[in-house]
Protein backbone atom coordinates (compact mmCIF):
# COMPACT_ATOMS: atom_id res chain seq x y z
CA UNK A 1 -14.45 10.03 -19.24
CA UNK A 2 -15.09 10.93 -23.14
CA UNK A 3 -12.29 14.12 -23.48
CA UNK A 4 -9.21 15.38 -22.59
CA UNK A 5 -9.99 19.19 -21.21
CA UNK A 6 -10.17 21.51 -23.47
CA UNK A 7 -6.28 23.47 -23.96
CA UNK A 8 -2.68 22.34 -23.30
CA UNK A 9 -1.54 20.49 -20.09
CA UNK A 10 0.02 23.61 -18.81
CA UNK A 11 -3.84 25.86 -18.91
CA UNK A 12 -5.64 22.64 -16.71
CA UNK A 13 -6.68 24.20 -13.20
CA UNK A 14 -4.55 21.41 -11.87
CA UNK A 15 -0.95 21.91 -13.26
CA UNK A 16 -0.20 24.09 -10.43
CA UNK A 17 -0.51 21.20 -7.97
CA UNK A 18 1.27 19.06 -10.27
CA UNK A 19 4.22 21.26 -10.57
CA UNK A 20 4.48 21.54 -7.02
CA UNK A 21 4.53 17.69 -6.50
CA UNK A 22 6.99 17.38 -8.95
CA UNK A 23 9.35 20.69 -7.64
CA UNK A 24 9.32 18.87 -4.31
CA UNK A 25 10.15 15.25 -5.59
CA UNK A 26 12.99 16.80 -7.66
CA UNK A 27 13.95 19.34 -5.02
CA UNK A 28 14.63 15.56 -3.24
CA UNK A 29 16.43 14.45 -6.40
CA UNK A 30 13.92 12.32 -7.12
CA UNK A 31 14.39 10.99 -10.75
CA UNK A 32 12.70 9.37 -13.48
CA UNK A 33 9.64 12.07 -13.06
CA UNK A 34 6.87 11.71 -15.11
CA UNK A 35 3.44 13.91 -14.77
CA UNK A 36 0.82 11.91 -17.07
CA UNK A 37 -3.03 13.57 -17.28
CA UNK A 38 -5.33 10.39 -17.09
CA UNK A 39 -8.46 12.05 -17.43
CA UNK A 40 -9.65 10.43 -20.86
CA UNK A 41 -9.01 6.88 -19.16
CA UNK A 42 -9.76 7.44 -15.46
CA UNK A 43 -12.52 8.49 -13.32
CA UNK A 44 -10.65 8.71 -10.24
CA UNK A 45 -7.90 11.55 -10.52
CA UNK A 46 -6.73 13.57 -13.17
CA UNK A 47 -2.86 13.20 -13.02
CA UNK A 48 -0.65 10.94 -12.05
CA UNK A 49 3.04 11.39 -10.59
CA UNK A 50 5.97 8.63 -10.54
CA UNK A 51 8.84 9.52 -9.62
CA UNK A 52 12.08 6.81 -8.36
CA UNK A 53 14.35 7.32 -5.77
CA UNK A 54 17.37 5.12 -4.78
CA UNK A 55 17.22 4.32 -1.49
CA UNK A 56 15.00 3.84 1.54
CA UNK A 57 16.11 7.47 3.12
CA UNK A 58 15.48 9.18 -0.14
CA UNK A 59 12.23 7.57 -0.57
CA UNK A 60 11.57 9.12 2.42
CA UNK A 61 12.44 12.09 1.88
CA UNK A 62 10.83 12.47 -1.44
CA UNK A 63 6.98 11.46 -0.31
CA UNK A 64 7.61 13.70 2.79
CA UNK A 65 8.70 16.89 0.72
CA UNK A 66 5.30 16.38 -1.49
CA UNK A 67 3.41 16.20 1.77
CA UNK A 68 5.00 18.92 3.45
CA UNK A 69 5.41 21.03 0.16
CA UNK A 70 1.61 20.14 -0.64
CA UNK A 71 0.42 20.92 2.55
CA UNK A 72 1.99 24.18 2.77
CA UNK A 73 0.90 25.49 -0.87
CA UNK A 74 -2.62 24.64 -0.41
CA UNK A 75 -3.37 23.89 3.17
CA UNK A 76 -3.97 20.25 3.09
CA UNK A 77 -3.00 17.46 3.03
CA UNK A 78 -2.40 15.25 -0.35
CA UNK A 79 -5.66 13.88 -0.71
CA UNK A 80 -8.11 11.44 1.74
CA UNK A 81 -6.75 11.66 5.35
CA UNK A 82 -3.19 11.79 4.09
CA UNK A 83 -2.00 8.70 5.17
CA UNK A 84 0.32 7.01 2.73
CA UNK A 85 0.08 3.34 1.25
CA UNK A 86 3.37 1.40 1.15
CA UNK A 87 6.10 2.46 2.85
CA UNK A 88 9.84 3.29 1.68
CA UNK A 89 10.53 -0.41 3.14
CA UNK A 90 8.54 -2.10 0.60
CA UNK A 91 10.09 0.34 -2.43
CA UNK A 92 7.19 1.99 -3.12
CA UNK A 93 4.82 4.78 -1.56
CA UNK A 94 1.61 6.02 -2.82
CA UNK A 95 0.45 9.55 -1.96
C-alpha cells in the first residue's frame, strides 16, 4: 500500500461498518475503543478495532454483539467463515 484514500476517515466506503462494530462493542460497554485505518501499512484489511472488556462474560458479550450486530446490518457474517480466534478464556478474541 503507497496512500491513505483519498478524504477524511469518516467519507471511506468502510466507516459505516466500522461504526457499527464499534456501536455494538460500546453498546456492550466495551472500553478503551480505538478504530485505526491501516491501509498505508497493511495489505490485509483496512481498519482495525480493539476494544477491552473486563471480564470473561463481557468479553463475550462484546464479540457476540459485533457478530450479531454485523450480521444483521449487512447480512454476513464478520469476515472468512466467521469463526472467531481466541476465546474470552484466553482474554482475547479476534473477529
Amino acid at each position: 500500500p503507497d496512500a491513505l484514500p483519498p478524504g477524511p476517515v469518516a467519507d471511506d466506503p468502510l466507516a459505516p461498518f466500522v461504526r457499527t462494530v464499534v456501536t455494538a462493542a460500546d453498546m456492550r460497554k466495551a472500553s478503551d475503543i480505538v478504530a485505526l485505518r491501516v491501509t498505508s501499512c497493511s495489505s490485509v484489511t483496512e481498519f482495525v478495532v480493539v476494544v477491552s472488556g473486563t471480564s470473561r462474560p463481557q468479553n463475550q458479550a462484546i464479540a457476540a454483539a459485533v457478530r450479531d450486530d454485523v450480521e444483521e446490518a449487512y447480512g454476513r457474517r464478520c469476515i472468512g467463515n466467521g469463526t472467531p480466534e481466541g476465546s474470552a478464556d484466553s482474554g482475547w478474541i479476534l473477529l
